[in-house]
PDB file of N, CA and C in Angstrom:
ATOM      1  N   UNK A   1     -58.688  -4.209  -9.628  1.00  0.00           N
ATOM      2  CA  UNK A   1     -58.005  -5.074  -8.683  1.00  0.00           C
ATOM      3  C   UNK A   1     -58.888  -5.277  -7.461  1.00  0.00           C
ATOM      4  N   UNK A   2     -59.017  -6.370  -7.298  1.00  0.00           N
ATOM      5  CA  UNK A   2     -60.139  -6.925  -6.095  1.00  0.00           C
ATOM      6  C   UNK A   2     -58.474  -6.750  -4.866  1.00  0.00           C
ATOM      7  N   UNK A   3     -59.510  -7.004  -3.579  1.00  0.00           N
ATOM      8  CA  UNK A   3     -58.713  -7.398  -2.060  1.00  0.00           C
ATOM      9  C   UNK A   3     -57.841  -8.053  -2.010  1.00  0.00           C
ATOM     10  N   UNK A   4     -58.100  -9.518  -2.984  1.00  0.00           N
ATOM     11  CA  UNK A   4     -56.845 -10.661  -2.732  1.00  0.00           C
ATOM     12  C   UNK A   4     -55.925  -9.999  -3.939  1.00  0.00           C
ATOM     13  N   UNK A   5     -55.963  -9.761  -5.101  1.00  0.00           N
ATOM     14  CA  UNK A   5     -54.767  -9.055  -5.913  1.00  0.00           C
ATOM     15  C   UNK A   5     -53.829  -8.140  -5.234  1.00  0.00           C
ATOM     16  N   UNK A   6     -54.447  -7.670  -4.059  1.00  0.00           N
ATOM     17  CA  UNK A   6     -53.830  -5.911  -3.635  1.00  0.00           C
ATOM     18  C   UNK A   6     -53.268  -6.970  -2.478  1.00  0.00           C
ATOM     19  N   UNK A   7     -53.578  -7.346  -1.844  1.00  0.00           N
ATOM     20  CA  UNK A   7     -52.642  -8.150  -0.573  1.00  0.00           C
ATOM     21  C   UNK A   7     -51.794  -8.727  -1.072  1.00  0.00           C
ATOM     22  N   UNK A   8     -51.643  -9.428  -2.268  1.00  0.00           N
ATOM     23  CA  UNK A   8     -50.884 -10.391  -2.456  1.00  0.00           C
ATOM     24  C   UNK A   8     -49.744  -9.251  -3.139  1.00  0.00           C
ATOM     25  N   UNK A   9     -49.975  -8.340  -4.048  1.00  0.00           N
ATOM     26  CA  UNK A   9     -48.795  -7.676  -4.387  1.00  0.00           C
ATOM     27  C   UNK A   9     -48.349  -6.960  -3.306  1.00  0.00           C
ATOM     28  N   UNK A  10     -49.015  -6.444  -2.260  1.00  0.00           N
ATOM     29  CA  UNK A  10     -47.963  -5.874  -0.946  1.00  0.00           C
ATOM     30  C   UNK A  10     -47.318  -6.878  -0.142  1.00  0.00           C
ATOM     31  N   UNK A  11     -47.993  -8.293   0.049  1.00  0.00           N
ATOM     32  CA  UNK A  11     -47.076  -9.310   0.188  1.00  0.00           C
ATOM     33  C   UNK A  11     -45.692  -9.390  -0.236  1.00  0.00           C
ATOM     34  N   UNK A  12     -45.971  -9.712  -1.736  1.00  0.00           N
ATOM     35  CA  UNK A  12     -44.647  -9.572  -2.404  1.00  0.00           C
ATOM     36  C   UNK A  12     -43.708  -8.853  -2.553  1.00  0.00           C
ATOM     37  N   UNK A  13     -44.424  -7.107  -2.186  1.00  0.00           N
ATOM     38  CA  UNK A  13     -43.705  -6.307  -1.897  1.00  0.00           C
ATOM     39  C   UNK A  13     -42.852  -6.196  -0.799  1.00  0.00           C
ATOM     40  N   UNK A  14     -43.454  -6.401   0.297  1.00  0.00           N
ATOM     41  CA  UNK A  14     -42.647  -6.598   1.878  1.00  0.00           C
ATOM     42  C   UNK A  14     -41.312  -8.034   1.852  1.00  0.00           C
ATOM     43  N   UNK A  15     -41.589  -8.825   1.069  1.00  0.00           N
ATOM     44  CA  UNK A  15     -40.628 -10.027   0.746  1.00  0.00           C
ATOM     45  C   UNK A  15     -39.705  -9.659  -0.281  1.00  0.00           C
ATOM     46  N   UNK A  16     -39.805  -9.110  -0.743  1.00  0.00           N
ATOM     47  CA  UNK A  16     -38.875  -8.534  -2.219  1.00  0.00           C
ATOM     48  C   UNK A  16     -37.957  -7.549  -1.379  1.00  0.00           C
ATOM     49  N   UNK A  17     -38.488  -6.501  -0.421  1.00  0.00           N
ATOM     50  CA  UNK A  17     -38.135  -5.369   0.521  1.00  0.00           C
ATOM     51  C   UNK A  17     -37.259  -6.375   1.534  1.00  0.00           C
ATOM     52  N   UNK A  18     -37.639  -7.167   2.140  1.00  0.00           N
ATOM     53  CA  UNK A  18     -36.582  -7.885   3.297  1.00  0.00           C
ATOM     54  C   UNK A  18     -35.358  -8.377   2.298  1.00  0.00           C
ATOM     55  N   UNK A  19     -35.590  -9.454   1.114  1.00  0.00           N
ATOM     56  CA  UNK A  19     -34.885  -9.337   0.619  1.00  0.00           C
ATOM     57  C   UNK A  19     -33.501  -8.567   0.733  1.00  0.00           C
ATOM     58  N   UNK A  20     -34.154  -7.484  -0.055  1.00  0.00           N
ATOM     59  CA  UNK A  20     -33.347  -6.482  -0.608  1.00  0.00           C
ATOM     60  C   UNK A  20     -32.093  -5.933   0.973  1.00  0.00           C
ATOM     61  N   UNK A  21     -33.047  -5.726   2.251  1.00  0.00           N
ATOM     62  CA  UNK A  21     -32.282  -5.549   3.593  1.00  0.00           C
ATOM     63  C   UNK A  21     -31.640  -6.578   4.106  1.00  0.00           C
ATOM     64  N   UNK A  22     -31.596  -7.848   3.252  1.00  0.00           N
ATOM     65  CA  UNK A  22     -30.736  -8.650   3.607  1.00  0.00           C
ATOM     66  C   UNK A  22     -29.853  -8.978   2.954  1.00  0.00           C
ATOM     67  N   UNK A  23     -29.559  -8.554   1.672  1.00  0.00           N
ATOM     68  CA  UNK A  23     -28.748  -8.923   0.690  1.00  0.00           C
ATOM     69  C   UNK A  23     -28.090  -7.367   0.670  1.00  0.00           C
ATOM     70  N   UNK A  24     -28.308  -6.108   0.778  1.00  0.00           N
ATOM     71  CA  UNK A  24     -27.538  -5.215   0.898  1.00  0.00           C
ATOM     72  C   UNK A  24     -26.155  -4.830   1.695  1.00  0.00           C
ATOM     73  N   UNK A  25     -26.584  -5.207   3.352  1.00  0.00           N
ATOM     74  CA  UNK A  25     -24.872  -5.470   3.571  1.00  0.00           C
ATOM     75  C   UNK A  25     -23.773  -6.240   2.912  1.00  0.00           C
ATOM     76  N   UNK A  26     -24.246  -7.100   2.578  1.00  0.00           N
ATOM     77  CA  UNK A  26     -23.630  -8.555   1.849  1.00  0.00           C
ATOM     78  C   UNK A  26     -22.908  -7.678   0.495  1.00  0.00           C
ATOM     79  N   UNK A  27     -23.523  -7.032  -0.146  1.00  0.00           N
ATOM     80  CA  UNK A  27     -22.997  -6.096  -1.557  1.00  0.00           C
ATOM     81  C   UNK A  27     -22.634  -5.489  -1.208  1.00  0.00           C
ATOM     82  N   UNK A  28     -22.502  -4.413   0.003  1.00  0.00           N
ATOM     83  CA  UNK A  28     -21.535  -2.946   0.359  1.00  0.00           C
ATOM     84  C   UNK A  28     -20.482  -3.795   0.624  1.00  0.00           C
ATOM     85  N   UNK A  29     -20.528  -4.731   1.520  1.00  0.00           N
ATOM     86  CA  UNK A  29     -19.393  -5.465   1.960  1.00  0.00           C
ATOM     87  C   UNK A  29     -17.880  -5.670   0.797  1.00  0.00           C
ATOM     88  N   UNK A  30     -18.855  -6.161  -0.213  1.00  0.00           N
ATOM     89  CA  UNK A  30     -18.391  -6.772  -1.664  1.00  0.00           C
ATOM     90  C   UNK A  30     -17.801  -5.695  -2.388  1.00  0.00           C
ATOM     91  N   UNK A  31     -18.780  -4.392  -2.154  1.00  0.00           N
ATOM     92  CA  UNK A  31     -17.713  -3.480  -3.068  1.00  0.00           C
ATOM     93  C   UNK A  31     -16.876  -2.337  -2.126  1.00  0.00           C
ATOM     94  N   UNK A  32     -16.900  -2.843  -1.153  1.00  0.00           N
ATOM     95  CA  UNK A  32     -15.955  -2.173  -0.096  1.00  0.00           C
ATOM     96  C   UNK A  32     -14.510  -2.778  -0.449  1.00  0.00           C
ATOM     97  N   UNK A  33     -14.364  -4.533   0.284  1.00  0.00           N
ATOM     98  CA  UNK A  33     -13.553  -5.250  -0.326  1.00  0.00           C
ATOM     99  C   UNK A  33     -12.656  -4.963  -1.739  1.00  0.00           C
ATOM    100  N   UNK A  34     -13.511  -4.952  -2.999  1.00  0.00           N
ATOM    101  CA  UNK A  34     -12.852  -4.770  -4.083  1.00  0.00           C
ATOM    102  C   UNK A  34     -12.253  -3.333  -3.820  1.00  0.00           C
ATOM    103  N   UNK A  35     -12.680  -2.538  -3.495  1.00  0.00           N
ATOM    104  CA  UNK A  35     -12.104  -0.915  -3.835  1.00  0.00           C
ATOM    105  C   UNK A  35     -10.795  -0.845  -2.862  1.00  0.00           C
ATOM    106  N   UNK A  36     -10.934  -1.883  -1.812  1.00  0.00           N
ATOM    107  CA  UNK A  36      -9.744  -1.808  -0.718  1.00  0.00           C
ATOM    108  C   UNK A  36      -8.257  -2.798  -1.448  1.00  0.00           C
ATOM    109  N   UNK A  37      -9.066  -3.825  -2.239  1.00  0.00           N
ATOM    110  CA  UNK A  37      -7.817  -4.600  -3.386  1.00  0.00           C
ATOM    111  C   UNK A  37      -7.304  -3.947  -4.153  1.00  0.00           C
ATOM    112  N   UNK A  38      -8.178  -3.075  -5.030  1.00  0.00           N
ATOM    113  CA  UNK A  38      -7.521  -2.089  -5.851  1.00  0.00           C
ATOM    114  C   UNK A  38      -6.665  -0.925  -5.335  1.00  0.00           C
ATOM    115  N   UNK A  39      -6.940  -0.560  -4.480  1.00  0.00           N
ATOM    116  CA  UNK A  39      -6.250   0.366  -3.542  1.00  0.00           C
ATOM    117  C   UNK A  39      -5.052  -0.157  -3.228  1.00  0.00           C
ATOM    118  N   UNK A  40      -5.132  -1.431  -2.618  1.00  0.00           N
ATOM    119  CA  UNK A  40      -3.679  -2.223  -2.157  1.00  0.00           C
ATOM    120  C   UNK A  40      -2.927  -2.403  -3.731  1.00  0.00           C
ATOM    121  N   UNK A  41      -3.589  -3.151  -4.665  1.00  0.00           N
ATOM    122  CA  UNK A  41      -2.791  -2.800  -5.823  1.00  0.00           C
ATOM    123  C   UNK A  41      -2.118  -1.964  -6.052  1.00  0.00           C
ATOM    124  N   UNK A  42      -2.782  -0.777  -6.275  1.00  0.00           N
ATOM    125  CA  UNK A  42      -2.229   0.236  -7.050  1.00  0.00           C
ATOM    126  C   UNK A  42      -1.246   0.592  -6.121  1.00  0.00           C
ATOM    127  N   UNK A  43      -1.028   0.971  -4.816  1.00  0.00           N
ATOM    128  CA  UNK A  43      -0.156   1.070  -4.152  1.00  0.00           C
ATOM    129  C   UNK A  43       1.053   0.048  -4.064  1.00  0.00           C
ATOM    130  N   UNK A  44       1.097  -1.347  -4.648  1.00  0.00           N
ATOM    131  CA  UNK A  44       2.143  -1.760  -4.286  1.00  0.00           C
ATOM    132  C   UNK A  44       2.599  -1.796  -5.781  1.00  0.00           C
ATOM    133  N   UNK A  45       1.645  -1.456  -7.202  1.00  0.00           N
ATOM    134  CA  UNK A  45       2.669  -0.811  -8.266  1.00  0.00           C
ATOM    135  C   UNK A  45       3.337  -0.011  -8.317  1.00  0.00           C
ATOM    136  N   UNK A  46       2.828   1.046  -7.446  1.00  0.00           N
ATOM    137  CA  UNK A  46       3.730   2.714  -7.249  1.00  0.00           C
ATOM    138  C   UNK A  46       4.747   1.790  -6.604  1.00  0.00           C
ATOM    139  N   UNK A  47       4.632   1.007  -5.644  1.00  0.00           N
ATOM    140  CA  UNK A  47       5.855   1.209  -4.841  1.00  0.00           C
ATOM    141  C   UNK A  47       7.047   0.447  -5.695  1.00  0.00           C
ATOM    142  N   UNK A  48       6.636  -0.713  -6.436  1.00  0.00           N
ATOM    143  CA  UNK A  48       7.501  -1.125  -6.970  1.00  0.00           C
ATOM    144  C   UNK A  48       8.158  -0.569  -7.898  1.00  0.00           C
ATOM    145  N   UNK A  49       7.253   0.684  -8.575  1.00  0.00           N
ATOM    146  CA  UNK A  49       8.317   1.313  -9.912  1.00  0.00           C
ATOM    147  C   UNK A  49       8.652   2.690  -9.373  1.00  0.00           C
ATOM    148  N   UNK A  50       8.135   2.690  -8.052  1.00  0.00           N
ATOM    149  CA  UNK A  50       9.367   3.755  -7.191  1.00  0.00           C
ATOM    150  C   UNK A  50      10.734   2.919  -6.748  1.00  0.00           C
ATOM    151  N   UNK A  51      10.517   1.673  -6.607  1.00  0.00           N
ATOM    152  CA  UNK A  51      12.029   1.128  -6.377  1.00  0.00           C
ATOM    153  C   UNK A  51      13.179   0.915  -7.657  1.00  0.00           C
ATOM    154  N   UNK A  52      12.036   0.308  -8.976  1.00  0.00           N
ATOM    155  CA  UNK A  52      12.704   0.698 -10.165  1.00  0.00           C
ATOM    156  C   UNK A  52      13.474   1.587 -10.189  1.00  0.00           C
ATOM    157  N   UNK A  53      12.458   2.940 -10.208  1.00  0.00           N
ATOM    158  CA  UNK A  53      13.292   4.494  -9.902  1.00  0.00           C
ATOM    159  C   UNK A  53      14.448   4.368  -9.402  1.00  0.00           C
ATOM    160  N   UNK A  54      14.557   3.775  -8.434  1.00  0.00           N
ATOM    161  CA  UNK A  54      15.553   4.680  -7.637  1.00  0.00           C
ATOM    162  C   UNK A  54      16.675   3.532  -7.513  1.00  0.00           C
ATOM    163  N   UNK A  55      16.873   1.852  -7.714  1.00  0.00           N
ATOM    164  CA  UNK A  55      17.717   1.220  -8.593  1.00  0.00           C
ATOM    165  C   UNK A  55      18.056   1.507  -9.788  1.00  0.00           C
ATOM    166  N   UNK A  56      17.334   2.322 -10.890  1.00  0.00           N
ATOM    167  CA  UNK A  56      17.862   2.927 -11.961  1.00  0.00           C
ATOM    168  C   UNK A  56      18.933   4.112 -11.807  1.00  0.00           C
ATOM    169  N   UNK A  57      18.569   4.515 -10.809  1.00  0.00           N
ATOM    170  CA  UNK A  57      19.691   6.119 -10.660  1.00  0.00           C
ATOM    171  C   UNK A  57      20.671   5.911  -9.699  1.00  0.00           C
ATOM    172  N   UNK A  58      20.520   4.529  -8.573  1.00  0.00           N
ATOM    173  CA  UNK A  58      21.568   4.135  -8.250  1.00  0.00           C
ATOM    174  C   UNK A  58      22.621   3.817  -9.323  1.00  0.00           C
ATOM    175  N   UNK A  59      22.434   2.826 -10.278  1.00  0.00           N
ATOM    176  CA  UNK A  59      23.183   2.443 -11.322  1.00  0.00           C
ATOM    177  C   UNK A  59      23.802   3.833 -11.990  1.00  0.00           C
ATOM    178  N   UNK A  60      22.802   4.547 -11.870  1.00  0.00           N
ATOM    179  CA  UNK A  60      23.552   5.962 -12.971  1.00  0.00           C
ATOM    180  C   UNK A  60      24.362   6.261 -12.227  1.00  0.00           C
ATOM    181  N   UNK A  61      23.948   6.810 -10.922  1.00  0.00           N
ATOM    182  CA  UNK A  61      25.449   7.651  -9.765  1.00  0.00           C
ATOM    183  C   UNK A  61      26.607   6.433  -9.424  1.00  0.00           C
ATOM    184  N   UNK A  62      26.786   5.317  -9.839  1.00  0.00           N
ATOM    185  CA  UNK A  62      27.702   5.071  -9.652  1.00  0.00           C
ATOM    186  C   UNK A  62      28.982   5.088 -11.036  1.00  0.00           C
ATOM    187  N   UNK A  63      30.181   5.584 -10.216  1.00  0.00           N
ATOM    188  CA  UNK A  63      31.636   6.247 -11.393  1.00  0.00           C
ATOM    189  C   UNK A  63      32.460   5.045 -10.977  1.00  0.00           C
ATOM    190  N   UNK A  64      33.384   5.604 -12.027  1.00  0.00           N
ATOM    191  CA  UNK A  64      34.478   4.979 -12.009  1.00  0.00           C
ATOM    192  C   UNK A  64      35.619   5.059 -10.728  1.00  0.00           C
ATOM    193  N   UNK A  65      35.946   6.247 -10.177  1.00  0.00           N
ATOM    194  CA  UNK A  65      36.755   6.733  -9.274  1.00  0.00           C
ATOM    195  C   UNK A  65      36.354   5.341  -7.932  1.00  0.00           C
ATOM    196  N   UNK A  66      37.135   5.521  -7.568  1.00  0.00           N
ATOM    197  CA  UNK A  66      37.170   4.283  -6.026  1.00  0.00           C
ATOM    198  C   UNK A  66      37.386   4.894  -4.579  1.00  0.00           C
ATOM    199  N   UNK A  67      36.444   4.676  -3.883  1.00  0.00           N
ATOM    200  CA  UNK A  67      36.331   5.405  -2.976  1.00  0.00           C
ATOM    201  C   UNK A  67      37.290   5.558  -1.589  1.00  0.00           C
ATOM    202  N   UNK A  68      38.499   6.627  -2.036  1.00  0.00           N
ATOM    203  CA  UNK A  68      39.391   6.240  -0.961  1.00  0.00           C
ATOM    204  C   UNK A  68      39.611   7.098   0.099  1.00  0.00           C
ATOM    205  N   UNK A  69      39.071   6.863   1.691  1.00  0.00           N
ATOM    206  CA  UNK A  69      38.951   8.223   2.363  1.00  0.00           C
ATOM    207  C   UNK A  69      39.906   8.938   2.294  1.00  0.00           C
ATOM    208  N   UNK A  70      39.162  10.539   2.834  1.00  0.00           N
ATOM    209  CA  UNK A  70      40.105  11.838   2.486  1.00  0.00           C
ATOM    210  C   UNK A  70      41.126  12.046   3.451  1.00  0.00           C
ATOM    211  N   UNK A  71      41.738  12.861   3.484  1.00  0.00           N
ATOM    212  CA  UNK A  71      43.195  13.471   4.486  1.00  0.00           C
ATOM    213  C   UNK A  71      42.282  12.903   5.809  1.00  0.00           C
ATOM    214  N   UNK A  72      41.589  13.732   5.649  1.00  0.00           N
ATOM    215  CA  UNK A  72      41.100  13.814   7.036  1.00  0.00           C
ATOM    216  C   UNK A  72      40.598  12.955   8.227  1.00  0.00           C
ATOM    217  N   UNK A  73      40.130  11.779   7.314  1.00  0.00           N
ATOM    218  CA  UNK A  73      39.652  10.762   7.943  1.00  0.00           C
ATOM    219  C   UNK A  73      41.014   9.793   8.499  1.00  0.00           C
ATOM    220  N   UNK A  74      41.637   9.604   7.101  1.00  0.00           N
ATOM    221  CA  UNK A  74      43.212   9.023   8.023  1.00  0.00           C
ATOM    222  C   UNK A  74      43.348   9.819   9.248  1.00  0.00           C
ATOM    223  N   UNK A  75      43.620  11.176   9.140  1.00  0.00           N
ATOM    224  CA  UNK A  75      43.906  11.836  10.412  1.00  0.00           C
ATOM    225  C   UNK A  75      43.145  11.536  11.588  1.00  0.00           C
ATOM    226  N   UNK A  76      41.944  11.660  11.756  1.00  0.00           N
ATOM    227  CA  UNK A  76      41.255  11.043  12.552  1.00  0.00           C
ATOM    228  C   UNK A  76      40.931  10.101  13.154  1.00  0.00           C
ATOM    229  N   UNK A  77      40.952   8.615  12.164  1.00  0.00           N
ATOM    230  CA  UNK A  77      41.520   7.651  12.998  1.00  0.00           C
ATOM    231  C   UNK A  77      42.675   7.026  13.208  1.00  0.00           C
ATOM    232  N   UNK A  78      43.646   8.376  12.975  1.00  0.00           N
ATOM    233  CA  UNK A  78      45.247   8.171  13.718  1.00  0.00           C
ATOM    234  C   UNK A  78      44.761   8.908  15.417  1.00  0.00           C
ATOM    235  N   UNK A  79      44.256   9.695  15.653  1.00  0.00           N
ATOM    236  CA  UNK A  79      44.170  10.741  16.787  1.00  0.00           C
ATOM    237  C   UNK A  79      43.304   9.420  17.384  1.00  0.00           C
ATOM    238  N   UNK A  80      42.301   8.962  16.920  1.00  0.00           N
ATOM    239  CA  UNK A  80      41.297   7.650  17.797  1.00  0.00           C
ATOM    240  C   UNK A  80      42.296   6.736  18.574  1.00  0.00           C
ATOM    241  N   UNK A  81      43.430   6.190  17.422  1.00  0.00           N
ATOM    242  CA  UNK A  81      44.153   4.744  17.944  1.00  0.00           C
ATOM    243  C   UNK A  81      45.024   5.665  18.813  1.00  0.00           C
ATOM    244  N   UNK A  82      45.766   6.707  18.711  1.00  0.00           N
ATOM    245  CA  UNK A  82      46.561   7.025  19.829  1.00  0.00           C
ATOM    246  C   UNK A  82      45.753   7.330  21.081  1.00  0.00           C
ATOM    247  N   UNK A  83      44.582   7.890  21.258  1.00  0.00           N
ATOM    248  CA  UNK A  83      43.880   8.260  22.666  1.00  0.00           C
ATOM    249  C   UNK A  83      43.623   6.911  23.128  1.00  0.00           C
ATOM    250  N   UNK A  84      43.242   5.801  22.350  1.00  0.00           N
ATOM    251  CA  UNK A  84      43.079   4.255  22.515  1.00  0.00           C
ATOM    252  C   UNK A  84      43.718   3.821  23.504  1.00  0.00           C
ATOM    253  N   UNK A  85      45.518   3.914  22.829  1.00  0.00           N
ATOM    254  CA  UNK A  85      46.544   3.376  23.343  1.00  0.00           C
ATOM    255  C   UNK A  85      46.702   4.080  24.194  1.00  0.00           C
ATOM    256  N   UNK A  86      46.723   5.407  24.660  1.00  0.00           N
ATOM    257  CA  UNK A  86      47.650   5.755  25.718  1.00  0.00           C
ATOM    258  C   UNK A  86      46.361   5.695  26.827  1.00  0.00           C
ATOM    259  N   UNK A  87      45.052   5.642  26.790  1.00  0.00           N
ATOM    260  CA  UNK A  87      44.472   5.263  28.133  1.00  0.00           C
ATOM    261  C   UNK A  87      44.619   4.347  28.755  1.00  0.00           C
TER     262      UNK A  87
END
């Protein structure tokens, strides 16, 4: 290899090298992005078949019985409407 062969491949080398420092943010960028989509994905599948979940077992816990308050609550808001009225 003569003088002009050896310049010209470190030429090419230093241009191939900028290159490369200019096109590298540009690709971290790119696979930053994707890994942050997949991330948001996968998180809003969990979330949706955690809501599945837990609309499925709503449906199960609900019975037949009808929900009619206990002693106690009548009692209580009998004692409310009378302190009501007599203030």
């Amino acid at each position: 290899m003569n003088t002009e062969q050896t310049q010209t491949l470190l030429a090419m080398l230093v241009v191939a090298g900028m290159f490369v420092l200019l096109v590298l943010p540009s690709v971290i960028g790119i696979v930053h992005d994707r890994r942050i989509d997949r991330q948001i994905r996968e998180a809003q599948e969990a979330r949706k078949a955690a809501e599945d979940a837990a609309s499925a077992q709503q449906t199960q816990k609900s019975s037949s019985r009808s929900t009619v308050p206990s002693t106690a609550t009548w009692y209580a808001d009998g004692r409310r409407s009378k302190k009501l009225v007599s203030s």
